[in-house]
Every structure is written in C-alpha cells, then in structure tokens.
N, C-alpha and C. Protein backbone atom coordinates (compact mmCIF):
# COMPACT_ATOMS: atom_id res chain seq x y z
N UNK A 1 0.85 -1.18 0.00
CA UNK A 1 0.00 0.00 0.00
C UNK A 1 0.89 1.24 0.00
N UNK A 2 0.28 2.41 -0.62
CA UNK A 2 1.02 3.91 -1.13
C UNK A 2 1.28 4.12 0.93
N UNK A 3 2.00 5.14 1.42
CA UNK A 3 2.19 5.11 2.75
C UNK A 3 1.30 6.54 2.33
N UNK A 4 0.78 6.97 3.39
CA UNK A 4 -0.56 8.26 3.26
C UNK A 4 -1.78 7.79 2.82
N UNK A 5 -1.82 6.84 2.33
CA UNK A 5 -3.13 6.66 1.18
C UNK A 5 -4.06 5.30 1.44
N UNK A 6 -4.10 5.52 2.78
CA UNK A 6 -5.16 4.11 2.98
C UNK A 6 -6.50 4.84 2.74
N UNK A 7 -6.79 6.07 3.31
CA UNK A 7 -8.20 6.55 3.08
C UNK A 7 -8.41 6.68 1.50
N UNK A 8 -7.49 6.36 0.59
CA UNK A 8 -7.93 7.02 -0.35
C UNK A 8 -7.80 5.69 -1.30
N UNK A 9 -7.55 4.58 -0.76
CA UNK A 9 -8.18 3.53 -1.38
C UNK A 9 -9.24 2.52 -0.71
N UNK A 10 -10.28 3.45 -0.35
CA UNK A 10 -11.48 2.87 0.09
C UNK A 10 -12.56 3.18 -1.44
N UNK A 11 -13.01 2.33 -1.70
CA UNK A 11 -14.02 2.10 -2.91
C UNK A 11 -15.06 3.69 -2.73
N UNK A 12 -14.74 4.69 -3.43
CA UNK A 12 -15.26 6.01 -3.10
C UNK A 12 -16.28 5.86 -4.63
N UNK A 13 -17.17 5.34 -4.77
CA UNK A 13 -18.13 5.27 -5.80
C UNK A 13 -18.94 6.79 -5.85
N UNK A 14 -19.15 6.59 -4.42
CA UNK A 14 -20.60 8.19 -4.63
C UNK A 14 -19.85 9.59 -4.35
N UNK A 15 -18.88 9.60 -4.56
CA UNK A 15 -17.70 10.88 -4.33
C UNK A 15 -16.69 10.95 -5.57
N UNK A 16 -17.01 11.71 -6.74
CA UNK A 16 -16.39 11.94 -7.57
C UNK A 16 -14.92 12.45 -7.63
N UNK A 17 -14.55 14.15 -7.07
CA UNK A 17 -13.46 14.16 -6.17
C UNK A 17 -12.86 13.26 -5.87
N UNK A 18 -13.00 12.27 -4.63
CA UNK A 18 -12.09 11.33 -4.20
C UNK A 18 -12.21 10.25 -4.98
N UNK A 19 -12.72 10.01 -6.17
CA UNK A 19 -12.91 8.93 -7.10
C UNK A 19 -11.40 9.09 -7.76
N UNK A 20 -11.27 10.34 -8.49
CA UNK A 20 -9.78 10.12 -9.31
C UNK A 20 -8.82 10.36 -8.31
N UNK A 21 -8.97 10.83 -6.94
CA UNK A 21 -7.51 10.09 -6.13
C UNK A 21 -7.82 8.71 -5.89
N UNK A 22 -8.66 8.20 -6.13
CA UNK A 22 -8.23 6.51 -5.58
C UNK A 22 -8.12 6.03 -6.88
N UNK A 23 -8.36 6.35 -7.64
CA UNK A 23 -8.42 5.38 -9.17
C UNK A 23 -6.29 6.42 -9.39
N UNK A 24 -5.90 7.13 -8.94
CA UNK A 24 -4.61 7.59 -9.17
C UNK A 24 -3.83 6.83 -8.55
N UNK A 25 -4.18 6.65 -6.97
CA UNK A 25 -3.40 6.09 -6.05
C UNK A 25 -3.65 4.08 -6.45
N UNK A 26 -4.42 3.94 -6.77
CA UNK A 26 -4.44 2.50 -7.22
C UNK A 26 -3.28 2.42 -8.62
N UNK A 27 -3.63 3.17 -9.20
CA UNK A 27 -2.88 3.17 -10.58
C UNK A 27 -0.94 3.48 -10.45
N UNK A 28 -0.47 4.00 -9.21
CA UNK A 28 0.16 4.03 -8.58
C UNK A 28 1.02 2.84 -7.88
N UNK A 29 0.07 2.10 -7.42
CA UNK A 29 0.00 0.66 -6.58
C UNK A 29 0.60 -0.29 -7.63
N UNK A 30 -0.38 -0.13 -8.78
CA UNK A 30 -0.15 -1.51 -10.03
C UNK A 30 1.05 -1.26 -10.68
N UNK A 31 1.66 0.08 -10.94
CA UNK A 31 2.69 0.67 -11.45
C UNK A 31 4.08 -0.14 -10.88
N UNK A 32 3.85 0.01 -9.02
CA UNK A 32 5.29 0.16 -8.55
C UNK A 32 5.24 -1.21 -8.54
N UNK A 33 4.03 -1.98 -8.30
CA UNK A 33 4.11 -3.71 -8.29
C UNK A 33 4.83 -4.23 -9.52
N UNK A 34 4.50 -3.76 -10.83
CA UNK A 34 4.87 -4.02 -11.89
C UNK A 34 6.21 -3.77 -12.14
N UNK A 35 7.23 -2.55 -11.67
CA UNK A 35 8.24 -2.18 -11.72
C UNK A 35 9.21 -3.13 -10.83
N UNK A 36 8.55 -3.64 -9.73
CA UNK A 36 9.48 -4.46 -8.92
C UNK A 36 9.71 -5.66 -9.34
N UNK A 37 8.55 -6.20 -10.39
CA UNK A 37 8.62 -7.47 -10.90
C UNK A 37 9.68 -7.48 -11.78
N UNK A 38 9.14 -6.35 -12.54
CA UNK A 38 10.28 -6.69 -13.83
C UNK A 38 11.87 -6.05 -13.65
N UNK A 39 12.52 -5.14 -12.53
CA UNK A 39 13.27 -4.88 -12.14
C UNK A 39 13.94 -6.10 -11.18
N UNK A 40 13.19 -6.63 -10.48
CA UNK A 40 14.00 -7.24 -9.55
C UNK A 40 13.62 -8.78 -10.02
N UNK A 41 12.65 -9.32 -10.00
CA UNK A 41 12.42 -10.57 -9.99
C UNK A 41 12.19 -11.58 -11.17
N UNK A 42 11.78 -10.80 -12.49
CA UNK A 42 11.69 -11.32 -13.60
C UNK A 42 12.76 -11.77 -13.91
N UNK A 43 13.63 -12.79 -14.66
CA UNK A 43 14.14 -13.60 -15.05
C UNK A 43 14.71 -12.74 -16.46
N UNK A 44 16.11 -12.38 -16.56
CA UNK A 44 16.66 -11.69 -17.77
C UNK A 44 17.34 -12.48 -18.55
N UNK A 45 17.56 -12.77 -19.97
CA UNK A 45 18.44 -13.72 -20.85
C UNK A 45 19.66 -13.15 -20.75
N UNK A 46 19.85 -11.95 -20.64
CA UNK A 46 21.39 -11.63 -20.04
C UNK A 46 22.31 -11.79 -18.51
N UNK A 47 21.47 -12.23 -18.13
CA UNK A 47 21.18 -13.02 -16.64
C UNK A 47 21.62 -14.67 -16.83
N UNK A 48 22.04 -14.87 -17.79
CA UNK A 48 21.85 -16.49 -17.55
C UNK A 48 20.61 -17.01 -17.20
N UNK A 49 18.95 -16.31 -17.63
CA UNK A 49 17.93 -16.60 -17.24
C UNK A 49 17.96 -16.40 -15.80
N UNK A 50 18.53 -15.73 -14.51
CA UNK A 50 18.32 -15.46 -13.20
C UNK A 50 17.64 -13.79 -13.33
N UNK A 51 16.87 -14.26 -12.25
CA UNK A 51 16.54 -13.05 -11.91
C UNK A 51 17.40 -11.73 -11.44
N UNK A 52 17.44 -10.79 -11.52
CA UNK A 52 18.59 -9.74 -11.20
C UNK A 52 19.07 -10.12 -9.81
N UNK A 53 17.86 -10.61 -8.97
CA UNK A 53 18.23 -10.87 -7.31
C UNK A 53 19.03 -11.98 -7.19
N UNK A 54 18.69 -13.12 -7.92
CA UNK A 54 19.56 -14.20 -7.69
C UNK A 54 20.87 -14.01 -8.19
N UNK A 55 20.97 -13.19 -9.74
CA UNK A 55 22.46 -12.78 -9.93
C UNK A 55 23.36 -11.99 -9.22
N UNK A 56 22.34 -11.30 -8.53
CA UNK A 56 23.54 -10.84 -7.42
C UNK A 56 23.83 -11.48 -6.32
N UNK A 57 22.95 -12.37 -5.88
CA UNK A 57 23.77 -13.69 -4.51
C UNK A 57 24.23 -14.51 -5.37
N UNK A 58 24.58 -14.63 -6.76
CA UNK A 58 25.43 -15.39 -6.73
C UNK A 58 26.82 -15.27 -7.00
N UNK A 59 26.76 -13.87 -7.47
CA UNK A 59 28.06 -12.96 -7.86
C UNK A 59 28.49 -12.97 -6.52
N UNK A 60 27.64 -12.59 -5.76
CA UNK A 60 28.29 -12.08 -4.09
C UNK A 60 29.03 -13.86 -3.51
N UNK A 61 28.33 -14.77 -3.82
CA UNK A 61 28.59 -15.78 -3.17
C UNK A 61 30.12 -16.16 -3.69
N UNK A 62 30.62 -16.22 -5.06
CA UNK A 62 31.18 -16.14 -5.92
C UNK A 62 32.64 -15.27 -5.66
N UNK A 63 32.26 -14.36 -5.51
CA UNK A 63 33.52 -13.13 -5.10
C UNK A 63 33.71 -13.52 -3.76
N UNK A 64 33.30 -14.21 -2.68
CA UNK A 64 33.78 -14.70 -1.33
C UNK A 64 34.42 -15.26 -1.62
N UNK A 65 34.19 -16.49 -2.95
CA UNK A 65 34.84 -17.90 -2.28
C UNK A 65 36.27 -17.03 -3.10
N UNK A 66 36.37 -16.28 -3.46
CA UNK A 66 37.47 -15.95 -4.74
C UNK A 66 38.61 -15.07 -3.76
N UNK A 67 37.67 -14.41 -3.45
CA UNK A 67 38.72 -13.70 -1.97
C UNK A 67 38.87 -14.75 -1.17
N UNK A 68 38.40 -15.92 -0.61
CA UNK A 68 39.08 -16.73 0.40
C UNK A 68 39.93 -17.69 -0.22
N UNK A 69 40.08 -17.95 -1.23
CA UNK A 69 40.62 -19.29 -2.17
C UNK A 69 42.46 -17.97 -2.25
C-alpha cells in the first residue's frame, strides 16, 4: 500500500473528487508492483535466465569464495 493513502483507497463510488484520487493512487499501486517485478524478480536472458536478485547472490557468493581461495 502507497504510505498516506489508505483513506484514499477505500471504494469512493458516490464521491467523484475522491474517485480520481483513488483510481490515481491505485494506478500508482499496479505501477510500482509491476516495476518491482520486472526490475528485480523477472528472469533476464542476459542473466543467464536469473533473476537480477539471484544474480547478485550469486556474484556475491562467488567473489567470497574468490577472496578466500
């Protein structure tokens, strides 16, 4: 959820005004969900098919053993 914006995603049908802040602040919501997917968790072919998150624990895991070896 947006942080400020719980009142303003309550289903405001009979309030026009607060209709396009919740239809903004929802549209908001689906935006940053969507951005985290495909930024962090989606699966890249330049990735070796890993997700950006897993390529970086494995780079990180990787550069340990390389500094301890």
């Amino acid at each position: 959820m947006i942080a400020g914006h719980k009142a303003l995603l309550r289903s405001p049908r009979n309030c026009p005004q607060t209709s396009s802040r919740w239809i903004q602040a929802q549209a908001r919501l689906e935006i940053f969900r969507w951005l985290t997917y495909y930024n962090a968790r989606r699966r890249h072919s330049a990735l070796s098919y890993l997700s950006p998150m897993e390529f970086e624990q494995h780079h990180r895991r990787t550069a340990k053993l390389s500094l301890a070896a």
